[in-house]
N, C-alpha and C. Protein backbone atom coordinates (compact mmCIF):
# COMPACT_ATOMS: atom_id res chain seq x y z
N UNK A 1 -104.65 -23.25 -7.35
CA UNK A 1 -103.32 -23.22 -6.76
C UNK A 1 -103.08 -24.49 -5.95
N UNK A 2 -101.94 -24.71 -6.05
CA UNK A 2 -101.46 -25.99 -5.44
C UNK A 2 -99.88 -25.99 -4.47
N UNK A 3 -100.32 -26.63 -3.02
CA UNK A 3 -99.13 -26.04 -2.13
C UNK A 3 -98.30 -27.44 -2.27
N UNK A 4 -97.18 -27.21 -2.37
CA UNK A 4 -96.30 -28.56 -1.88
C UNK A 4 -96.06 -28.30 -0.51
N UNK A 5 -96.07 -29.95 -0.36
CA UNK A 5 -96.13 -30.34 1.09
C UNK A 5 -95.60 -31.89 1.31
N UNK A 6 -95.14 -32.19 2.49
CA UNK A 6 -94.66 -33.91 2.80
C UNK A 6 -95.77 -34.22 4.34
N UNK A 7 -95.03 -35.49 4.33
CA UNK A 7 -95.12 -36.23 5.70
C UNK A 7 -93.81 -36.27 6.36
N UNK A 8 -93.29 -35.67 7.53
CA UNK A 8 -92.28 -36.38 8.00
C UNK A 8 -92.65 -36.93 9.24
N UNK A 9 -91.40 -38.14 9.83
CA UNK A 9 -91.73 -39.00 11.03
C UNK A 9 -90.62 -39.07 11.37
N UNK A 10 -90.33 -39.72 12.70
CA UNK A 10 -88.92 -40.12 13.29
C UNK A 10 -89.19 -41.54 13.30
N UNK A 11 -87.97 -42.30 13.01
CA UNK A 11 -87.74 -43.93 12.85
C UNK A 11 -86.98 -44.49 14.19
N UNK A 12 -87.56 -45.37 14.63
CA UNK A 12 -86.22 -45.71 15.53
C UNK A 12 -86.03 -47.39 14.84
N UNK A 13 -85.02 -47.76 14.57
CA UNK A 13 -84.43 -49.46 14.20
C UNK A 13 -85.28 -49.56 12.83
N UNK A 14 -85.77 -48.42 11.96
CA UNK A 14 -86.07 -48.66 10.61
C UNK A 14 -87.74 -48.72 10.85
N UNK A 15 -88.61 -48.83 12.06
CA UNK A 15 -90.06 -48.32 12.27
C UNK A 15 -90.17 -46.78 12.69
N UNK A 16 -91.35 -46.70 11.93
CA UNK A 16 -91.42 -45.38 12.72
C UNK A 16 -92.26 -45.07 13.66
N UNK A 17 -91.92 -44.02 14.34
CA UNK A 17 -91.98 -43.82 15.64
C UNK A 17 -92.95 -42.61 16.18
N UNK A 18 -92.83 -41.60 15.33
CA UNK A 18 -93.00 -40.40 16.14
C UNK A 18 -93.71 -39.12 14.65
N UNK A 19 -94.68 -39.11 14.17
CA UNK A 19 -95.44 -38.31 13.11
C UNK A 19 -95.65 -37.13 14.35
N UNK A 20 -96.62 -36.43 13.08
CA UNK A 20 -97.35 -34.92 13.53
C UNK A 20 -98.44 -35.45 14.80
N UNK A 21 -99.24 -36.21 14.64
CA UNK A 21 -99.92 -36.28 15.43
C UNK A 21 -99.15 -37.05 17.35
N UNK A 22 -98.21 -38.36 16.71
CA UNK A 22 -97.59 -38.14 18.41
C UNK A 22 -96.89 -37.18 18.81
N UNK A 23 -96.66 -36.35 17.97
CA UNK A 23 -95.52 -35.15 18.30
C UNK A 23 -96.61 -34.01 19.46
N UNK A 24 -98.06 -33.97 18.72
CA UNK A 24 -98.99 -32.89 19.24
C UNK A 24 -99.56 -33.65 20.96
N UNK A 25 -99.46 -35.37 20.46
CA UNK A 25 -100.00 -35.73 21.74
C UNK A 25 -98.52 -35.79 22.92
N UNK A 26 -97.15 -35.41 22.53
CA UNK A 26 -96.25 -35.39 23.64
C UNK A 26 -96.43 -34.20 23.64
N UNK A 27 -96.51 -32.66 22.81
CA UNK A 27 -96.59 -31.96 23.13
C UNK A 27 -97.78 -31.31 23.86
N UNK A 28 -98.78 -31.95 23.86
CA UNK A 28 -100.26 -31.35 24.64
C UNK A 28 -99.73 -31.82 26.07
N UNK A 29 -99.47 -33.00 26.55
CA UNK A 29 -99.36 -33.69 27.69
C UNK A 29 -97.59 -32.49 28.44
N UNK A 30 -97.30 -32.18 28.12
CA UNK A 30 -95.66 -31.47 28.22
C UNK A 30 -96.50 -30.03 28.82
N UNK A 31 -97.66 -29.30 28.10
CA UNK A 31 -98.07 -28.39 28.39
C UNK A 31 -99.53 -29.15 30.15
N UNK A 32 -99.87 -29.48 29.18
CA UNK A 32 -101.39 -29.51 30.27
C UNK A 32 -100.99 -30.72 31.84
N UNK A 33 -99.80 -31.38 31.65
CA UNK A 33 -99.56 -32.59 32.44
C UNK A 33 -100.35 -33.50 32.97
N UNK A 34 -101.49 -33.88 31.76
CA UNK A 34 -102.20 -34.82 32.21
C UNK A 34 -102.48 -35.60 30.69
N UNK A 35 -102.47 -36.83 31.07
CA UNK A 35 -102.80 -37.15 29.27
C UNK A 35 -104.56 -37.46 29.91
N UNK A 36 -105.08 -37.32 30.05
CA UNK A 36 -106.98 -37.57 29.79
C UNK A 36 -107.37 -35.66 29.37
N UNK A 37 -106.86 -34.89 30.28
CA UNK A 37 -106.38 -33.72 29.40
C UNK A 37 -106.42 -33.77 27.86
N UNK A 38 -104.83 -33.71 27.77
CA UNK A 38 -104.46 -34.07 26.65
C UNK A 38 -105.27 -34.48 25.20
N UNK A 39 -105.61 -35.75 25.99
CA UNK A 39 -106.40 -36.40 24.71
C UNK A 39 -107.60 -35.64 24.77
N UNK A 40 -108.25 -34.89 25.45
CA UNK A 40 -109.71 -34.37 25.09
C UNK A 40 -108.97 -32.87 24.20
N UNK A 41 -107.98 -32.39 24.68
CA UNK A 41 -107.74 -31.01 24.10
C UNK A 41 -107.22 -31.56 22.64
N UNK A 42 -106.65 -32.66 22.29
CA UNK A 42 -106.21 -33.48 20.82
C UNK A 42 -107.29 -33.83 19.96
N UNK A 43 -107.96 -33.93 20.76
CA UNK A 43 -109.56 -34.75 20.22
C UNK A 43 -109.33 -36.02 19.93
N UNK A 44 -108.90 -36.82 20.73
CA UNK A 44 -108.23 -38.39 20.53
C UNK A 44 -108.80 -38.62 22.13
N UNK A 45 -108.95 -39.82 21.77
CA UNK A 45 -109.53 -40.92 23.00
C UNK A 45 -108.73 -41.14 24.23
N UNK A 46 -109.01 -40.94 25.32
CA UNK A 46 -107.89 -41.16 26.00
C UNK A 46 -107.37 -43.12 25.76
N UNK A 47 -108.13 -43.54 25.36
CA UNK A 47 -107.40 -45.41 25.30
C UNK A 47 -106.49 -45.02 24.32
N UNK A 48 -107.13 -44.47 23.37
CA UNK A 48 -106.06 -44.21 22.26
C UNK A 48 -104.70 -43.78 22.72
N UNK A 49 -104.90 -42.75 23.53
CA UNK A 49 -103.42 -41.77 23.69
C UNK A 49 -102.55 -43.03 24.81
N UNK A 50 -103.27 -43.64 25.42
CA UNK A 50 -102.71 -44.49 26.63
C UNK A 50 -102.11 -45.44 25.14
N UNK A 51 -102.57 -45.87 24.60
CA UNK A 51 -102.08 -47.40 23.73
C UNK A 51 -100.78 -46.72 22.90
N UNK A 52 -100.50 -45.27 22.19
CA UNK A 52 -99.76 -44.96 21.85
C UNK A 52 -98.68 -44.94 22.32
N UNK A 53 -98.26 -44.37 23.71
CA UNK A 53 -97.45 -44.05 25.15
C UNK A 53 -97.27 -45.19 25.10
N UNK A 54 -98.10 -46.35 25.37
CA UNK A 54 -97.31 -47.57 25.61
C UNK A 54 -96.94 -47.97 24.82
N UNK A 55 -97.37 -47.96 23.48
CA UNK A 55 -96.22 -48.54 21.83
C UNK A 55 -94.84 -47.92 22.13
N UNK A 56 -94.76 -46.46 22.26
CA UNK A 56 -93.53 -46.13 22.56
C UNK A 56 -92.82 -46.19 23.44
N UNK A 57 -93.11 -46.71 24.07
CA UNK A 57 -92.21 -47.51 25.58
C UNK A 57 -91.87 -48.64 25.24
N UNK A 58 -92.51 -49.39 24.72
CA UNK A 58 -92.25 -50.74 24.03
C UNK A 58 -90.92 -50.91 23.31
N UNK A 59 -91.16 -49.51 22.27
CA UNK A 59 -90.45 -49.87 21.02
C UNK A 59 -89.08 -49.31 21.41
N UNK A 60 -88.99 -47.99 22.69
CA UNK A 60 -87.90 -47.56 22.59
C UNK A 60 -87.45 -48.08 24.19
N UNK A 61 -88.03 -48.72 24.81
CA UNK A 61 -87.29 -49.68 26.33
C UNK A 61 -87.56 -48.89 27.08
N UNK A 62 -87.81 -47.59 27.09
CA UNK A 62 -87.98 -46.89 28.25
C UNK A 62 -89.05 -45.61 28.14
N UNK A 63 -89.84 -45.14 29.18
CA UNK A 63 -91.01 -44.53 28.82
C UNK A 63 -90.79 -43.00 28.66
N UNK A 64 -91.59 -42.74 28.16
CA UNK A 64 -91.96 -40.71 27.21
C UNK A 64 -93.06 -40.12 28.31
N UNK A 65 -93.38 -40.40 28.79
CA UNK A 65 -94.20 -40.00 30.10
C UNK A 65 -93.96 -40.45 31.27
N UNK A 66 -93.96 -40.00 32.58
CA UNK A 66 -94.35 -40.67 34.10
C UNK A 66 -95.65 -40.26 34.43
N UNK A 67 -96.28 -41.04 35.09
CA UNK A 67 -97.87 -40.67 35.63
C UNK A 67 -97.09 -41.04 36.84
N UNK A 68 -98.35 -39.75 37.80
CA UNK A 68 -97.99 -39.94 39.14
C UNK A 68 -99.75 -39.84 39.94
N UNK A 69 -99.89 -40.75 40.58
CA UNK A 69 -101.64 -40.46 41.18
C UNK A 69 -101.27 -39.42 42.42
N UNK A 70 -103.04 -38.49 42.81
CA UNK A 70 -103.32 -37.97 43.30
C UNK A 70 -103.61 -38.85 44.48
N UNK A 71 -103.66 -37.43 45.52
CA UNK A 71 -104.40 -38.30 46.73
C UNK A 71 -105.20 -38.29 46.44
N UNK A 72 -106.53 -38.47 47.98
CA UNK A 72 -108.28 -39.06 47.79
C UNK A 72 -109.06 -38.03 46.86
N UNK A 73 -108.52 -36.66 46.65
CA UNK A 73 -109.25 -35.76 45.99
C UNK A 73 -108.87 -35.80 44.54
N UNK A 74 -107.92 -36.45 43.82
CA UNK A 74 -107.32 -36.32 43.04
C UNK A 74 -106.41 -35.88 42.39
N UNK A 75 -106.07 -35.17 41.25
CA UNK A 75 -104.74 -34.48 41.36
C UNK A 75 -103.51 -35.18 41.15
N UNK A 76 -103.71 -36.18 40.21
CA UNK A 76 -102.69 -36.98 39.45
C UNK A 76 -102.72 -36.46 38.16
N UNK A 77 -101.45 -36.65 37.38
CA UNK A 77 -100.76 -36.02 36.06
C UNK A 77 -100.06 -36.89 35.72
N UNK A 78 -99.20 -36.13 34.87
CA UNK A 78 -98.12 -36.84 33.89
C UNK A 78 -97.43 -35.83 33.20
N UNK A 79 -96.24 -36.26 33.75
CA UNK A 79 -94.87 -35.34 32.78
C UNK A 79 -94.37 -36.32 31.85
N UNK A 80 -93.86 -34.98 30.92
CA UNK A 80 -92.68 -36.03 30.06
C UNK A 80 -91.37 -36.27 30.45
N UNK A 81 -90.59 -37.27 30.18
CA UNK A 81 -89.64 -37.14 30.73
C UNK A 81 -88.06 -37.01 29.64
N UNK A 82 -87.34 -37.37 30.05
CA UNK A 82 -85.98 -36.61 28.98
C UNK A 82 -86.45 -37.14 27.88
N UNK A 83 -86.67 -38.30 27.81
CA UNK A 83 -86.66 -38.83 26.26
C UNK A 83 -87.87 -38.55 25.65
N UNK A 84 -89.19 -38.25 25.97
CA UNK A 84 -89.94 -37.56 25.77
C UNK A 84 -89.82 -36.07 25.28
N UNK A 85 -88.64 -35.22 25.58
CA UNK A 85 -89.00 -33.89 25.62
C UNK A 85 -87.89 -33.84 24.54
N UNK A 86 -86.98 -34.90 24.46
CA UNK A 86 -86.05 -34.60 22.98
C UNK A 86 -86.69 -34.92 22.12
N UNK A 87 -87.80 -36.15 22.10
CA UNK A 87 -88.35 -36.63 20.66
C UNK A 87 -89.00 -35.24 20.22
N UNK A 88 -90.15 -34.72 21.25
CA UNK A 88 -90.55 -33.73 20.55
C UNK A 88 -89.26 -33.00 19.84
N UNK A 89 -88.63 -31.73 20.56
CA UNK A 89 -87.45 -31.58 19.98
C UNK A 89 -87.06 -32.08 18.23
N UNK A 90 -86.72 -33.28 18.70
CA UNK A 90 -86.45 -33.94 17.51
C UNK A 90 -86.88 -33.68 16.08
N UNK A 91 -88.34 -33.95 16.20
CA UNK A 91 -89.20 -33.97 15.34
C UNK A 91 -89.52 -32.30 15.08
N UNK A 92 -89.63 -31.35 15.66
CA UNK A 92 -90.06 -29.84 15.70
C UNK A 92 -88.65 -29.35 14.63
N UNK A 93 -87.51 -30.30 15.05
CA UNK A 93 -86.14 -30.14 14.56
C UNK A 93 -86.26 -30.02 12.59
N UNK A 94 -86.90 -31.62 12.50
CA UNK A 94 -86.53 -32.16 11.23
C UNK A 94 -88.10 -31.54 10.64
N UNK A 95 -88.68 -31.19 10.79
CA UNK A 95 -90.21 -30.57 10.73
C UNK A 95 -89.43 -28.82 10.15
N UNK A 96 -88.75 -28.22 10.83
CA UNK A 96 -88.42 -26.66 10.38
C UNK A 96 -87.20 -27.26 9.43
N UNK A 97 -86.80 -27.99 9.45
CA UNK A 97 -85.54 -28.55 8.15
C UNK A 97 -86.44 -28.76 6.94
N UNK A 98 -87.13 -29.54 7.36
CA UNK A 98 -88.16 -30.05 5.78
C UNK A 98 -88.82 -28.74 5.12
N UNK A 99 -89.38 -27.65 6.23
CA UNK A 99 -90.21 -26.75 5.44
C UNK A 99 -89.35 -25.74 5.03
N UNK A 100 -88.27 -25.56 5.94
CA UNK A 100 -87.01 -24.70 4.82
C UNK A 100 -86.60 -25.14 3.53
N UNK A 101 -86.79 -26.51 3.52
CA UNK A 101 -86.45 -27.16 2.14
C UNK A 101 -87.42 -27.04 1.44
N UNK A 102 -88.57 -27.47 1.64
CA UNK A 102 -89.93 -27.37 0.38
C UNK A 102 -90.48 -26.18 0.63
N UNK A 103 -90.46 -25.18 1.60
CA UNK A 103 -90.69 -23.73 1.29
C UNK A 103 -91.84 -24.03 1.35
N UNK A 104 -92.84 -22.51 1.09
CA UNK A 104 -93.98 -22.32 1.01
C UNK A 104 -94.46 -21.72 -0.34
N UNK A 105 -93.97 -22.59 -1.25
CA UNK A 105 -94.12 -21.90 -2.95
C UNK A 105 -95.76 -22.83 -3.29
N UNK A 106 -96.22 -22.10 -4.02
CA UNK A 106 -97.27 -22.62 -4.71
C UNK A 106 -97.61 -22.42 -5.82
N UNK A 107 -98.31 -23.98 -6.83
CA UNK A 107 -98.09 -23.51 -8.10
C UNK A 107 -99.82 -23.85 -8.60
N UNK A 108 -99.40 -23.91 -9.85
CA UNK A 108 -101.27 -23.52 -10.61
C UNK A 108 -100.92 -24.85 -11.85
N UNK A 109 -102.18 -25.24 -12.08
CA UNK A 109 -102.11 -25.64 -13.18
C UNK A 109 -101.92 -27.13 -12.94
N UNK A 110 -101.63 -28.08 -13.78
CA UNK A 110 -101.64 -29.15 -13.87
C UNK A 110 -100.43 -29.80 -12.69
N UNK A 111 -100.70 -30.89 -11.62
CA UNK A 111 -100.33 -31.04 -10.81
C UNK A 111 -99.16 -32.42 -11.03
N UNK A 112 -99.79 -33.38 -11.96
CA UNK A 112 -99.22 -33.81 -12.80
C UNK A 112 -97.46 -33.81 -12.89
N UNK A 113 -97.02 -32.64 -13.67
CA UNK A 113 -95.53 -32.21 -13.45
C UNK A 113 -95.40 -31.81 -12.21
N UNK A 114 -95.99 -31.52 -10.87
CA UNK A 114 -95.81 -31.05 -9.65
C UNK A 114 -94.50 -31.84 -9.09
N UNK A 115 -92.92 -30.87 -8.65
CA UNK A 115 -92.35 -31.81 -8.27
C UNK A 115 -91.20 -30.38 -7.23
N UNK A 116 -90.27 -31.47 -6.11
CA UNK A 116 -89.53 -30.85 -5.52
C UNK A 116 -88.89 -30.96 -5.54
N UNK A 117 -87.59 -30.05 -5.60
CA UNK A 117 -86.19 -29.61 -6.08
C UNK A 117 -85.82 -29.25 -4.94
N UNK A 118 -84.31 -30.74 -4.59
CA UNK A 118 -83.95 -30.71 -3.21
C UNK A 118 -82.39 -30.97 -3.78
N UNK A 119 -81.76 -29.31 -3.39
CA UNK A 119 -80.45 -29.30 -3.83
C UNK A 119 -79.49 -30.55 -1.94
N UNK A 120 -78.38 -31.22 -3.20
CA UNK A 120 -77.18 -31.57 -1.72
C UNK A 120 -75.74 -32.10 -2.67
N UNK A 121 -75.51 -32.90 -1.70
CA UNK A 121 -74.38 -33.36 -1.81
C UNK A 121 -74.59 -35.08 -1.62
N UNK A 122 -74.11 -35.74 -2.66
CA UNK A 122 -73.92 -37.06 -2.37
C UNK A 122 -73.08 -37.39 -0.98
N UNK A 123 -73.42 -38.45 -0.31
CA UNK A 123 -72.24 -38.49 0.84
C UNK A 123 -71.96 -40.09 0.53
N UNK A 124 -72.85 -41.01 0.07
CA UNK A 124 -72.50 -42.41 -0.26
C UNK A 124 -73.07 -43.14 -1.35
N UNK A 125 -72.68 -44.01 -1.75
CA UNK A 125 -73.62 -44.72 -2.47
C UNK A 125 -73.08 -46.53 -2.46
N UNK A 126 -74.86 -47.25 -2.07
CA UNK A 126 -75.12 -47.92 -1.68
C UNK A 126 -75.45 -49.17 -3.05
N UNK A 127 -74.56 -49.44 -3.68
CA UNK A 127 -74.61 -50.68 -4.94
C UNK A 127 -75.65 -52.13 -4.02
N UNK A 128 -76.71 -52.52 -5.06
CA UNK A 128 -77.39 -53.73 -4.80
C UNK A 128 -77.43 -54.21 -6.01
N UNK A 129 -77.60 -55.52 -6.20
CA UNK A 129 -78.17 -56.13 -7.60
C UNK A 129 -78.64 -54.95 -8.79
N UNK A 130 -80.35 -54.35 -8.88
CA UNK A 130 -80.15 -53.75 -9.80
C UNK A 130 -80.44 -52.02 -9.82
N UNK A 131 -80.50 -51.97 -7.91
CA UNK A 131 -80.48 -50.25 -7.59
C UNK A 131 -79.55 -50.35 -6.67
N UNK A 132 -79.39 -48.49 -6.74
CA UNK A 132 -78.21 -48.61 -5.51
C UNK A 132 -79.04 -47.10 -4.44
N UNK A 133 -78.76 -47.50 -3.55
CA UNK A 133 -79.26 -46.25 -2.58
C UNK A 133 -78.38 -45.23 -2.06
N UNK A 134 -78.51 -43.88 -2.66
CA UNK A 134 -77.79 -42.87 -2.96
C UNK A 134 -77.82 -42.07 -1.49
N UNK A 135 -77.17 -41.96 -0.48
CA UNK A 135 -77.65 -40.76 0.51
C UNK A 135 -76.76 -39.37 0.52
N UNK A 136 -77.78 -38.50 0.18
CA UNK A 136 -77.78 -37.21 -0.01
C UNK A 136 -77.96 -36.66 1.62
N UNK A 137 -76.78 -35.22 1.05
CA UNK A 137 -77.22 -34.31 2.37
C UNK A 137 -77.88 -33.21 1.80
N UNK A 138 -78.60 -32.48 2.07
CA UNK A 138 -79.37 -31.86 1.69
C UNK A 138 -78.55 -30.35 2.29
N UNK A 139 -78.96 -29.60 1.70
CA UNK A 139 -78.30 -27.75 2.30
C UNK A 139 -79.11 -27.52 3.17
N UNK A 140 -79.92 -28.17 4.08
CA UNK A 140 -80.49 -27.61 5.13
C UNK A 140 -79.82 -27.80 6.29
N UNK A 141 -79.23 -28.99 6.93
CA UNK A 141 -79.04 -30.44 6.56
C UNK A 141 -79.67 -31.08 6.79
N UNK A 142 -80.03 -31.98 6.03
CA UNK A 142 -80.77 -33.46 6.12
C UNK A 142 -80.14 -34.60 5.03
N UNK A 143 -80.27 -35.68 6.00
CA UNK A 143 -79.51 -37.06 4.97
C UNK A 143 -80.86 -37.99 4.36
N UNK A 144 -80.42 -37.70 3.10
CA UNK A 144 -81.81 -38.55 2.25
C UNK A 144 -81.13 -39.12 1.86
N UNK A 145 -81.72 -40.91 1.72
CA UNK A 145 -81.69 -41.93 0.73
C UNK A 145 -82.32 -42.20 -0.09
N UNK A 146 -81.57 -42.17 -1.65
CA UNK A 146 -82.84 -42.50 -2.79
C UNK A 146 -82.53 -43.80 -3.52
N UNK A 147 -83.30 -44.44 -3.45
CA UNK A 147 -83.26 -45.70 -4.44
C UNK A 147 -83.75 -45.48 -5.63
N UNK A 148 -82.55 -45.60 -6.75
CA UNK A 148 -82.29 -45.57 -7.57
C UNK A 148 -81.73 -46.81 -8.75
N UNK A 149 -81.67 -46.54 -9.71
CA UNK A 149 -81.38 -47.85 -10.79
C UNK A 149 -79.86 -47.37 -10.84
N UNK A 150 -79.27 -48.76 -10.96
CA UNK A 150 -77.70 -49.03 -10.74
C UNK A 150 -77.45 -47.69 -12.05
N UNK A 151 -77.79 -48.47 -12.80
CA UNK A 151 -77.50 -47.34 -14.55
C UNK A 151 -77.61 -46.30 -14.28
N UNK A 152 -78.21 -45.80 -13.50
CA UNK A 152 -78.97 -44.20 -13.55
C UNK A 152 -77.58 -43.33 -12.82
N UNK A 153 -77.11 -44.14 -11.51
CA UNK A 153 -75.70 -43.67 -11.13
C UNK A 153 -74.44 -43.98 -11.58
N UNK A 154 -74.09 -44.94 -12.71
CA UNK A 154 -72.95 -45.01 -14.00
C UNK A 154 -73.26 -44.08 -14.27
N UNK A 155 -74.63 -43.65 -15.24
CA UNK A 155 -74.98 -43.21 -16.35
C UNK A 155 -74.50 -41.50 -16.06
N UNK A 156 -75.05 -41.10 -14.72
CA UNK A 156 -74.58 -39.95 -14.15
C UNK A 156 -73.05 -39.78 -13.70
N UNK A 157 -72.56 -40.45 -13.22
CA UNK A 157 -70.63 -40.88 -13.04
C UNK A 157 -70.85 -40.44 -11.89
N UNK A 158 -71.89 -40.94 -11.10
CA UNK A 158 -72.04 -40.11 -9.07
C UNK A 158 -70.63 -40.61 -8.62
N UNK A 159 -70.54 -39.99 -7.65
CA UNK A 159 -69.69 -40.47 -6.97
C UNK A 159 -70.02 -39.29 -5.50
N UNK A 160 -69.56 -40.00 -4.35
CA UNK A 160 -69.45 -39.20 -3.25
C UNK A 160 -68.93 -37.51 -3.67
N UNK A 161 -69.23 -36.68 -2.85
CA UNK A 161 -69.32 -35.12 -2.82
C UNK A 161 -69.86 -34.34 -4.16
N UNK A 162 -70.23 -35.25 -4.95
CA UNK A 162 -70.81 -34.85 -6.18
C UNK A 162 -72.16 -33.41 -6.06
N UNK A 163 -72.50 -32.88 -6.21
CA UNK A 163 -73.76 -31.94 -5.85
C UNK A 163 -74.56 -32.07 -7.09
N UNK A 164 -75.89 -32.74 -6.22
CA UNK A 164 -76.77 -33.17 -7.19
C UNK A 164 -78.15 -32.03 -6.91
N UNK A 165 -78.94 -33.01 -7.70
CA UNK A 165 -80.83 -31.93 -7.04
C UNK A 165 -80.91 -33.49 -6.92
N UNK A 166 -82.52 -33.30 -5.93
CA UNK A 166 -83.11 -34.48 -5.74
C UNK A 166 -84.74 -34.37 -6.39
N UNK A 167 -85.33 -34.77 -7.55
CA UNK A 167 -86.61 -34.27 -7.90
C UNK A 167 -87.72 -35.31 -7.39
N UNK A 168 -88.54 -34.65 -6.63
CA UNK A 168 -89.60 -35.87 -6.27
C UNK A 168 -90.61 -35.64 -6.85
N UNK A 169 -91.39 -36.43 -6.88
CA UNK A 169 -92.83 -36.30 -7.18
C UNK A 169 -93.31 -37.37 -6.72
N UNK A 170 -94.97 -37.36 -6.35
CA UNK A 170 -95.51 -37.93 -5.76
C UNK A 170 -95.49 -39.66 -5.99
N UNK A 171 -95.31 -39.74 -7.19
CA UNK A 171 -94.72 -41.34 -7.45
C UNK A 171 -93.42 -41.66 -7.74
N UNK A 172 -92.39 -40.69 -8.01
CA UNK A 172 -91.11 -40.93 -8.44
C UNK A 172 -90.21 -39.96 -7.37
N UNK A 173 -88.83 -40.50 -7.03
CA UNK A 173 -88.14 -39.98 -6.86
C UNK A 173 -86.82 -39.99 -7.84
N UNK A 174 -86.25 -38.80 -8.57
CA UNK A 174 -84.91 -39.21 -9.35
C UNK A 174 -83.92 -37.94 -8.65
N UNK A 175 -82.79 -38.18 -9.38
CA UNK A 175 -81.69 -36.94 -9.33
C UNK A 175 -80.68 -36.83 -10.40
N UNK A 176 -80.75 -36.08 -10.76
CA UNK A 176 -79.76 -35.05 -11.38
C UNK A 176 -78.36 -34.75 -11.09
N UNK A 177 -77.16 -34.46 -11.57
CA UNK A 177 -76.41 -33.93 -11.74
C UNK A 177 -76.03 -32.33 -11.18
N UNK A 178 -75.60 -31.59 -11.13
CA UNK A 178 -75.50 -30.24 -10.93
C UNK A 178 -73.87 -30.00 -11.46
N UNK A 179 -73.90 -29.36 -12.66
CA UNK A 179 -72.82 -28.87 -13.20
C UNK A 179 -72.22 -28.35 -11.97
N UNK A 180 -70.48 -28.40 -12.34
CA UNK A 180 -69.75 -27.70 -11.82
C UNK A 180 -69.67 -26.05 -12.13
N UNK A 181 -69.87 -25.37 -11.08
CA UNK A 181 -69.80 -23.66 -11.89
C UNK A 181 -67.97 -23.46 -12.08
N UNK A 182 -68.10 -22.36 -13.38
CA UNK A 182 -66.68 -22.39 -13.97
C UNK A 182 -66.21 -21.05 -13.10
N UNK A 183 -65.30 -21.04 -12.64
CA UNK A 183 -64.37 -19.71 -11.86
C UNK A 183 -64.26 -18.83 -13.12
């Protein structure tokens, strides 16, 4: 038996930003308020978890944690702070969108044809030289872009509000058409 499954991440300016694993290290630190905590209950290094926190301060101008020190006995922590507590959010967001979409179906047999059937709606399409990038909303909602061959969207007659499928597979992404149903 074979489960379908993805990766998702949050992007900020086209990098990304924010996977399963920083999602668990804002969310460990949100619960325990300490990242040396944290990183031992993650099983990640605390340099590690410190170098991450600071990539994302970097990348987004302003920080996902405050540390505050203890007095002489100790007793310093770390909260998250707003923008910290939406990314999680965020990501927990597009994380229950994705698995409503790929479900928990599982199949047998040659993995090969293994592929996912992601009903939406065209909302644009993006003409380049010899692909154009199609973004789909998905019925969950979610907005996917697929790069595609110019021909492939003539050949189909896309056009905005069109309702397509989106079929992936692990090396290809294409889409389909979806007849109009007759009244």
């Amino acid at each position: 038996m074979h489960k379908v499954s993805c990766k998702i991440w949050l992007e900020y300016r086209g990098e990304p930003l924010l996977g399963k694993g920083g999602a668990k290290i804002l969310e460990t630190i949100k619960q325990v308020e300490s990242i040396s905590f944290a990183a031992k209950k993650s099983g990640m290094s605390y340099r590690y978890v410190w170098n991450y926190l600071s990539k994302l301060q970097r990348r987004l101008g302003e920080p996902v944690v405050i540390t505050y020190k203890g007095g002489s006995k100790g007793g310093g922590g770390a909260k998250l702070t707003n923008l910290g507590i939406k990314l999680i959010s965020e990501y927990k967001q597009a994380e229950a969108y994705m698995k409503k979409s790929v479900g928990t179906q599982t199949f047998a047999g040659d993995t090969s044809s293994l592929t996912n059937h992601l009903k939406g709606t065209v909302c644009s399409i993006d003409e380049h030289t010899t692909t154009s990038n199609v973004t789909v909303t998905l019925e969950t909602p979610i907005n996917l872009t697929v790069s595609v061959p110019k021909k492939a969207v003539k050949d189909l007659n896309l056009k905005p509000h069109d309702k397509i499928e989106v079929l992936i597979k692990a090396t290809d992404t294409t889409i389909t058409k979806i007849a109009a149903k007759k009244d």
